[in-house]
Protein backbone atom coordinates (compact mmCIF):
# COMPACT_ATOMS: atom_id res chain seq x y z
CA UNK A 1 20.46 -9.21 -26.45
CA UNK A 2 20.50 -7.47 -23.03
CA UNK A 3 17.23 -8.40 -21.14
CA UNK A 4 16.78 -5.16 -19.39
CA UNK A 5 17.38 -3.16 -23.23
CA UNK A 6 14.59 -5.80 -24.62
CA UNK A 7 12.16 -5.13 -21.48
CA UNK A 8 12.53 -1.55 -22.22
CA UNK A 9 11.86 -1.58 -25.63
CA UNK A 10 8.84 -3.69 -25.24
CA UNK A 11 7.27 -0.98 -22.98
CA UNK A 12 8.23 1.67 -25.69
CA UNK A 13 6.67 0.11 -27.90
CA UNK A 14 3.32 -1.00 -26.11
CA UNK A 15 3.48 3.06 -24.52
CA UNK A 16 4.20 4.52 -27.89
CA UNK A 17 1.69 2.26 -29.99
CA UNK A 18 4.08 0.95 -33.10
CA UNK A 19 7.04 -0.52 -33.63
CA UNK A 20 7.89 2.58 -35.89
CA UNK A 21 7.47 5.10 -32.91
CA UNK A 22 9.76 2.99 -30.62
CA UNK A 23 12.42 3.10 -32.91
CA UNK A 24 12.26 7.18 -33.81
CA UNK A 25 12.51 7.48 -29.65
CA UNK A 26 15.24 5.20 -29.36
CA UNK A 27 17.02 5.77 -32.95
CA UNK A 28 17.30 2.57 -34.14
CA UNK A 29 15.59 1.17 -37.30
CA UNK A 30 11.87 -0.71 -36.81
CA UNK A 31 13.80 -3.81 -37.97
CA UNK A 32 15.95 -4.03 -35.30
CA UNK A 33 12.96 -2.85 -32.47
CA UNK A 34 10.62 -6.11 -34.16
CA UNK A 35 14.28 -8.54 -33.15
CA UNK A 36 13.93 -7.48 -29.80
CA UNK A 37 10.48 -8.24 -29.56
CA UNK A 38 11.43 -11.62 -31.16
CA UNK A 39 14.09 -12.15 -28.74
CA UNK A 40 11.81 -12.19 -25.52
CA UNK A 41 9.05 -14.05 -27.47
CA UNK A 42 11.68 -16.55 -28.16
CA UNK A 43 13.14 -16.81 -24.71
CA UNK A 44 9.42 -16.99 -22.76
CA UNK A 45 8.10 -19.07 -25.79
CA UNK A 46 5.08 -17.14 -25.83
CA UNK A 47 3.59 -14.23 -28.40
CA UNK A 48 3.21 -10.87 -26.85
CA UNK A 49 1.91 -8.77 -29.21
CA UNK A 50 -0.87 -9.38 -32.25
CA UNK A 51 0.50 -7.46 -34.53
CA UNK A 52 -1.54 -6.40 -37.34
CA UNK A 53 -1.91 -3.42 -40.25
CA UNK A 54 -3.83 -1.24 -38.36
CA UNK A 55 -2.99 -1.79 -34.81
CA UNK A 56 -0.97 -3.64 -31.77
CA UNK A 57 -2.75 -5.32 -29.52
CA UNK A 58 -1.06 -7.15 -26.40
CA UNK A 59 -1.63 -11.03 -25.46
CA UNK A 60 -2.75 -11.95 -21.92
CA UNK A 61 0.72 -12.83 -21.34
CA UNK A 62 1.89 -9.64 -23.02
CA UNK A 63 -0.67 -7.84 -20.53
CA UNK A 64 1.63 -9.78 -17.47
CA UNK A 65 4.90 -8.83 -19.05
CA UNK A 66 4.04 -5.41 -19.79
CA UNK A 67 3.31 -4.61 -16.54
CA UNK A 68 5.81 -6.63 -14.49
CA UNK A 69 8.37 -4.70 -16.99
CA UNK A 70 7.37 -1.42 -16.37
CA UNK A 71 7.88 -2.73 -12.61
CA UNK A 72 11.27 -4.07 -12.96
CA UNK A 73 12.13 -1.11 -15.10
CA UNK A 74 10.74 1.57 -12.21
CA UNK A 75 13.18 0.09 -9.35
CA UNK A 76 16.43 -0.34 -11.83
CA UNK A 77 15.59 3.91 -12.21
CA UNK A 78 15.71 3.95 -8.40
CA UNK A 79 18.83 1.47 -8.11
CA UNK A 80 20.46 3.90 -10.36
CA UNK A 81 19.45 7.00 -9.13
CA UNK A 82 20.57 5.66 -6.00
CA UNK A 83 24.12 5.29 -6.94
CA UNK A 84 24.34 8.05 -9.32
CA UNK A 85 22.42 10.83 -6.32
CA UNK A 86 24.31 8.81 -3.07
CA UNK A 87 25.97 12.55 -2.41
CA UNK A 88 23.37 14.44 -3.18
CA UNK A 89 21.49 15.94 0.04
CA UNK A 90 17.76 15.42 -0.05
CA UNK A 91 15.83 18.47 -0.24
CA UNK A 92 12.28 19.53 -1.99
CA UNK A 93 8.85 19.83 -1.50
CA UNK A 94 7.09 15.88 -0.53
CA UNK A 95 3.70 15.87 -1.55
CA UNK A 96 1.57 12.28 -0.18
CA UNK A 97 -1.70 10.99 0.50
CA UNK A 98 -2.56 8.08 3.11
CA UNK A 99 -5.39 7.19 5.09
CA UNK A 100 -7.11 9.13 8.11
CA UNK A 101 -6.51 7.29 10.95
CA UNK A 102 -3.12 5.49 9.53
CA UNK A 103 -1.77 8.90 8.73
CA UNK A 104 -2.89 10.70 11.73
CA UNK A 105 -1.78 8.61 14.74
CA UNK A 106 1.19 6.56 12.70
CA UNK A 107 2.61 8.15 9.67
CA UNK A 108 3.18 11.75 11.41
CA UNK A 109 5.54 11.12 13.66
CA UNK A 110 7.20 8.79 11.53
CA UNK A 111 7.17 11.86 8.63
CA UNK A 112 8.24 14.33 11.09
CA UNK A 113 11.53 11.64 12.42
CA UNK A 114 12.41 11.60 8.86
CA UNK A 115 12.54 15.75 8.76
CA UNK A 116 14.94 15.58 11.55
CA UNK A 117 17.14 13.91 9.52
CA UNK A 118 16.57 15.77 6.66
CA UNK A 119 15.61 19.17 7.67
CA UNK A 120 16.09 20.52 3.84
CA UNK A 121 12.86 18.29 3.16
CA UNK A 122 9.25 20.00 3.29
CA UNK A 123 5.93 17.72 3.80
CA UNK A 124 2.52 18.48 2.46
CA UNK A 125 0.50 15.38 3.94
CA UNK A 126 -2.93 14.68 2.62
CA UNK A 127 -5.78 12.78 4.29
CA UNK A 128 -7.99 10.64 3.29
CA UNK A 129 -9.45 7.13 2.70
CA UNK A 130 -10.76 7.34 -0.99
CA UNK A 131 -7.63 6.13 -3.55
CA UNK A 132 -6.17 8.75 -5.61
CA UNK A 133 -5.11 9.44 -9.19
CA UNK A 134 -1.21 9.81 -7.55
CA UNK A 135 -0.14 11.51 -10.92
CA UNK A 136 -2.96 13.52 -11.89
CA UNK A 137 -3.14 15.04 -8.68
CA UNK A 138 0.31 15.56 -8.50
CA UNK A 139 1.68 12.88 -5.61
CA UNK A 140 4.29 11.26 -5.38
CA UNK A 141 4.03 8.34 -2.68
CA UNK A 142 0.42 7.47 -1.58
CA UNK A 143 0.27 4.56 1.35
CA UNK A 144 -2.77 2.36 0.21
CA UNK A 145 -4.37 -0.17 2.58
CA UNK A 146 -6.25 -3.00 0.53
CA UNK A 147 -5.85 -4.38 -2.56
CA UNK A 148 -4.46 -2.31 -5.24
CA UNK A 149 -6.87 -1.91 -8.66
CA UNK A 150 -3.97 0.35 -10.35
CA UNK A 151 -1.44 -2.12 -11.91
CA UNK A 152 0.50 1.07 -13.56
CA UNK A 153 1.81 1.88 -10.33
CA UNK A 154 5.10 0.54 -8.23
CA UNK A 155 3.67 -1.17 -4.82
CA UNK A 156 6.36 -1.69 -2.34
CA UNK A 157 4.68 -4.14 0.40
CA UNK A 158 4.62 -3.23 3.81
CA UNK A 159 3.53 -5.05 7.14
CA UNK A 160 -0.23 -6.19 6.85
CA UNK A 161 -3.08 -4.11 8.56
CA UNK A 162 -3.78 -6.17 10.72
CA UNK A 163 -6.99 -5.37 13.16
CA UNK A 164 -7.30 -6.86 16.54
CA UNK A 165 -9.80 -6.54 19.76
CA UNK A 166 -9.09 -4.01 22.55
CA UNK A 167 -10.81 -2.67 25.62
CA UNK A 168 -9.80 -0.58 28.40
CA UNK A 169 -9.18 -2.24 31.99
CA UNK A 170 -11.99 -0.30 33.57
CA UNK A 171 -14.21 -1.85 31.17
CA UNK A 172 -13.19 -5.66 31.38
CA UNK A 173 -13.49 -5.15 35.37
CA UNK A 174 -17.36 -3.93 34.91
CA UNK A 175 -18.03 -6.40 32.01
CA UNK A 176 -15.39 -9.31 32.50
CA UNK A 177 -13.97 -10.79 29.56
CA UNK A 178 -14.78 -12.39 26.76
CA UNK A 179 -13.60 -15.96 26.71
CA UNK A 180 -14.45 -16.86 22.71
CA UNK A 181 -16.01 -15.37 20.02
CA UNK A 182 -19.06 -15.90 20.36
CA UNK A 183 -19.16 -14.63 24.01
CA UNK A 184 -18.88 -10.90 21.75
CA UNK A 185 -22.38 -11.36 21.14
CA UNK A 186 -23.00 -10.48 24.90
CA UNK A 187 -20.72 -7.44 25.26
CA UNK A 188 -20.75 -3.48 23.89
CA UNK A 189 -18.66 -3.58 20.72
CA UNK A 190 -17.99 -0.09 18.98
CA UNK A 191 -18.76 0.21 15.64
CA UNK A 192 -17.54 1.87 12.37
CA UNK A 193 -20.03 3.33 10.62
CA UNK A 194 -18.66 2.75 7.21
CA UNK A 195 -18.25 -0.91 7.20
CA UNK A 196 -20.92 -2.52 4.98
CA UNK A 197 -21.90 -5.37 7.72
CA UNK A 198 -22.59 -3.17 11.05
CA UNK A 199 -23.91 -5.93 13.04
CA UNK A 200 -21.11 -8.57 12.22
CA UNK A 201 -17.35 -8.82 12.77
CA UNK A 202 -14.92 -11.77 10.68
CA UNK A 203 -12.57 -12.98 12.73
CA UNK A 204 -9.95 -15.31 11.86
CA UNK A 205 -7.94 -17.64 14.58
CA UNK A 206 -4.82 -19.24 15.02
CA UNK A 207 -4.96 -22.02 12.55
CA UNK A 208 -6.69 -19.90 10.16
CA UNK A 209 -10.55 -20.95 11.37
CA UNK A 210 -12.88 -18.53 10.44
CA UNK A 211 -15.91 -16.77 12.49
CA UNK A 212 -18.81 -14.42 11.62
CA UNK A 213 -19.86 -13.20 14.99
CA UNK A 214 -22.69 -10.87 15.34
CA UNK A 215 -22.07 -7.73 17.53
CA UNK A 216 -24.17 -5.11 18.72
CA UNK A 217 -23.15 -2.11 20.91
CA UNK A 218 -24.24 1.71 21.89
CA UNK A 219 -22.17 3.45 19.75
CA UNK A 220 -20.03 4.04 16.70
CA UNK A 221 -18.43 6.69 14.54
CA UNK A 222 -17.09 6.63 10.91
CA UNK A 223 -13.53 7.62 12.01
CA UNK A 224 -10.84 5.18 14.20
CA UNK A 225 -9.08 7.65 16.05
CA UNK A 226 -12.95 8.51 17.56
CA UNK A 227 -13.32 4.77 18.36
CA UNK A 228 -9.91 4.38 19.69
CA UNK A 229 -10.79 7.16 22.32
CA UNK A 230 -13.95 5.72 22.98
CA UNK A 231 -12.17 2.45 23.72
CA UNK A 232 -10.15 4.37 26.05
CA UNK A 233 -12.80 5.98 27.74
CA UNK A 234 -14.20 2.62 28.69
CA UNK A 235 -16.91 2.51 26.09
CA UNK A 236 -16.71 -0.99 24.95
CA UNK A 237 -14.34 -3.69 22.61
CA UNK A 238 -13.15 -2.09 19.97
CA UNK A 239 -11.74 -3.67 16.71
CA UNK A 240 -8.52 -1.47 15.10
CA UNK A 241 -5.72 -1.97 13.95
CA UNK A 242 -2.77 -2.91 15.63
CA UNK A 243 -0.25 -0.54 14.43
CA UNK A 244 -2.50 1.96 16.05
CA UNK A 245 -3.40 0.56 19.87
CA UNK A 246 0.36 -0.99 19.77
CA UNK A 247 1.55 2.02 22.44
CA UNK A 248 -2.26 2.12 24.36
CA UNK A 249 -1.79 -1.51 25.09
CA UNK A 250 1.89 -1.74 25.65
CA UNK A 251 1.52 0.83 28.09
CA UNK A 252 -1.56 -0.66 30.04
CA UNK A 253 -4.23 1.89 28.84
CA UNK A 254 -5.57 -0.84 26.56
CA UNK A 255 -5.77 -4.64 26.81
CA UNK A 256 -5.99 -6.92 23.76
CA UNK A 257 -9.09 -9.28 23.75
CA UNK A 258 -8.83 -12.68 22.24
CA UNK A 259 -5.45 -12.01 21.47
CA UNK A 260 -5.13 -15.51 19.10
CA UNK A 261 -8.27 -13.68 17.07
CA UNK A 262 -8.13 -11.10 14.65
CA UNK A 263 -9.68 -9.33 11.82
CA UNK A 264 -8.66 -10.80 8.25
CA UNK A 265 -5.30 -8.98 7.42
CA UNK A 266 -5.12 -7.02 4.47
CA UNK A 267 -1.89 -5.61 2.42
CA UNK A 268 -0.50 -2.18 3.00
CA UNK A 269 1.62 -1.06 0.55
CA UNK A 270 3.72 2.02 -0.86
CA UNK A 271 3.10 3.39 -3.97
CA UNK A 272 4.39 5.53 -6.89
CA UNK A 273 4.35 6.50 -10.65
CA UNK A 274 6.66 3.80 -12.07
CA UNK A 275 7.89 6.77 -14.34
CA UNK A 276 9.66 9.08 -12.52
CA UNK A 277 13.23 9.43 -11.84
CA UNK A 278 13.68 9.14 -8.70
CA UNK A 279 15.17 12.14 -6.41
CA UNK A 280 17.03 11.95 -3.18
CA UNK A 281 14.63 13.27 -1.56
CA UNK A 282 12.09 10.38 -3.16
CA UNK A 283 14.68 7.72 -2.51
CA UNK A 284 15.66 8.92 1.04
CA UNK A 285 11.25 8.92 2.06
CA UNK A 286 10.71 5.31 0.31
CA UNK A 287 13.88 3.95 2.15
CA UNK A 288 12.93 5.31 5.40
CA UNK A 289 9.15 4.62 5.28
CA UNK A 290 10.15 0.56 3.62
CA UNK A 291 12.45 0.42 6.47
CA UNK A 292 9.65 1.43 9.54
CA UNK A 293 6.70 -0.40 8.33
CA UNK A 294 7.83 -3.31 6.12
C-alpha cells in the first residue's frame, strides 16, 4: 500500500476516534481502514494502536508516529499547494504573532520587504512574548523562540537565538575591557528584569565550556530594545541577541565583548496549524521568512 495513503489514514483514524469513522470519511469499508493500520504495524514492526471494545488508545510509538505523520502530511499539503497555486498571485489578509523585541527591530522590515514584493498582501503583526493558541486565536504563522511544548503544530527551524555581549566604545574607553568572564564581575552589566537569575549570566565558550558568572549593574528593564539603547548610550555590557546588535556593531556603534563567549543558544522556529491548506499568500510568507532567517 502507498505509505503516504496509510500515514493518512492512521491520523484519520487517531483524529476521528474509530476505525468505523475513518472509513465513513474516506468511503472505504472498516476492513480495509484496520489493513492499513496492519500494513505500517507490519513494516515498523511495532503496535500502534490498543485497540479495544470501547476505545483506541495509541502506543508510545503510536504517540511518535502520529505526530511525525501529521508533520509529514502538513508539508506534502504545502508541496502540493505549491505546484497546484505556482500562478496564483498572493494576496489576503496575514495575521502573526512573534516576540517584542524579535518582531520589532527584525521581523518588520523583513515583513514590510516581503509587501514590496507582494503589494496585494496585508499584515496584521502581533506582539508579544507569551506563546499563543495560533488556531484559536486565529494565526496563522507565529515565530517562537525556545523550545516548543505544542507537538500539533508544523515547526520549520530557523537560525538559533543566539545572545552575545556588547558595549558601546565610549564605554570600553571609561571602563576598559573585559578580558574573561569572570572580569564581568567588575563591570556595569544591564539587566533584564524578567530573567529568573538577575544576578547571574551562563555563558558558554568555544569548546563548549560552561560559566556562571555573577553580574551586577545600575540598571535594567524588562524589554531588549530599552537595553539595546541603553547599551548605546554607554550604560554598560549588555547581553542580546545577535540578530538584533548585528547592524549596531557592524557599523561601529557597538562592539562585541568576549566575542568566543555567548549565551546558551536556543531554537527559533516557524510555526503553523499542520491543517490548513496552504495559500499563496501562506506559501509565499513561509518561503520568504525560511529563506531570511534559516
Amino acid at each position: 500500500m502507498d505509505k503516504l495513503a496509510g500515514m493518512a489514514m492512521f491520523v484519520r483514524v487517531i483524529d476521528n476516534g474509530s476505525f468505523a469513522a475513518a472509513a465513513e470519511i474516506a468511503h472505504v469499508s472498516p476492513a480495509m481502514v484496520a489493513k492499513h493500520i496492519k500494513t505500517i504495524e507490519t513494516r515498523l514492526g511495532a503496535k500502534l494502536i490498543h485497540r479495544t471494545t470501547r476505545r483506541h488508545q495509541l502506543t508510545e510509538v503510536g504517540q511518535l508516529y502520529y505526530e511525525r505523520c501529521k508533520r509529514a502530511l502538513a508539508e506534502v499539503a504545502l508541496a502540493e499547494a505549491s505546484a497546484s497555486e505556482l500562478q496564483s498571485a498572493p494576496r489576503g489578509r496575514l495575521r502573526l504573532v512573534a516576540p517584542v523585541s524579535f518582531g520589532t527591530q527584525i521581523l518588520v522590515p523583513t515583513l514590510v520587504e516581503y509587501q514590496n514584493a507582494y503589494p496585494d498582501v496585508s499584515i496584521e503583526l502581533s506582539l508579544d512574548n507569551n506563546v499563543h493558541d495560533l488556531v484559536g486565536e486565529g494565526f496563522e504563522l507565529g515565530i517562537h523562540i525556545g523550545p516548543l511544548s505544542d507537538s500539533s503544530l508544523v515547526a520549520r527551524p530557523l537560525t538559533p537565538y543566539r545572545r552575545i555581549l556588547a558595549a558601546s566604545p565610549e564605554y570600553l574607553a571609561r571602563h576598559g575591557r573585559p578580558a574573561t568572564p569572570e572580569a564581568l564581575t567588575n563591570h556595569l552589566c544591564l539587566g533584564h528584569s524578567y530573567w529568573r537569575l538577575q544576578d547571574r549570566w551562563h555563558l558558554v565558550g568555544p569548546d563548549g565550556e560552561m560559566r556562571d558568572v555573577l553580574i551586577s549593574g545600575k540598571f535594567s528593564t524588562n524589554q531588549g530594545a530599552a537595553l539595546r539603547m541603553a547599551a548605546l548610550s554607554g550604560a554598560g555590557i549588555v547581553l542580546q541577541p545577535e540578530l538584533l546588535l548585528a547592524a549596531d556593531i557592524t557599523e561601529g556603534r557597538l562592539e562585541q565583548v568576549l566575542p568566543e563567549w555567548s549565551y546558551r543558544p536556543v531554537p527559533m522556529s516557524l510555526i503553523y496549524p499542520p491543517n490548513r491548506r496552504p495559500t499563496a499568500m501562506l506559501r509565499t510568507v513561509i518561503d520568504f521568512l525560511v529563506e531570511q532567517f534559516g
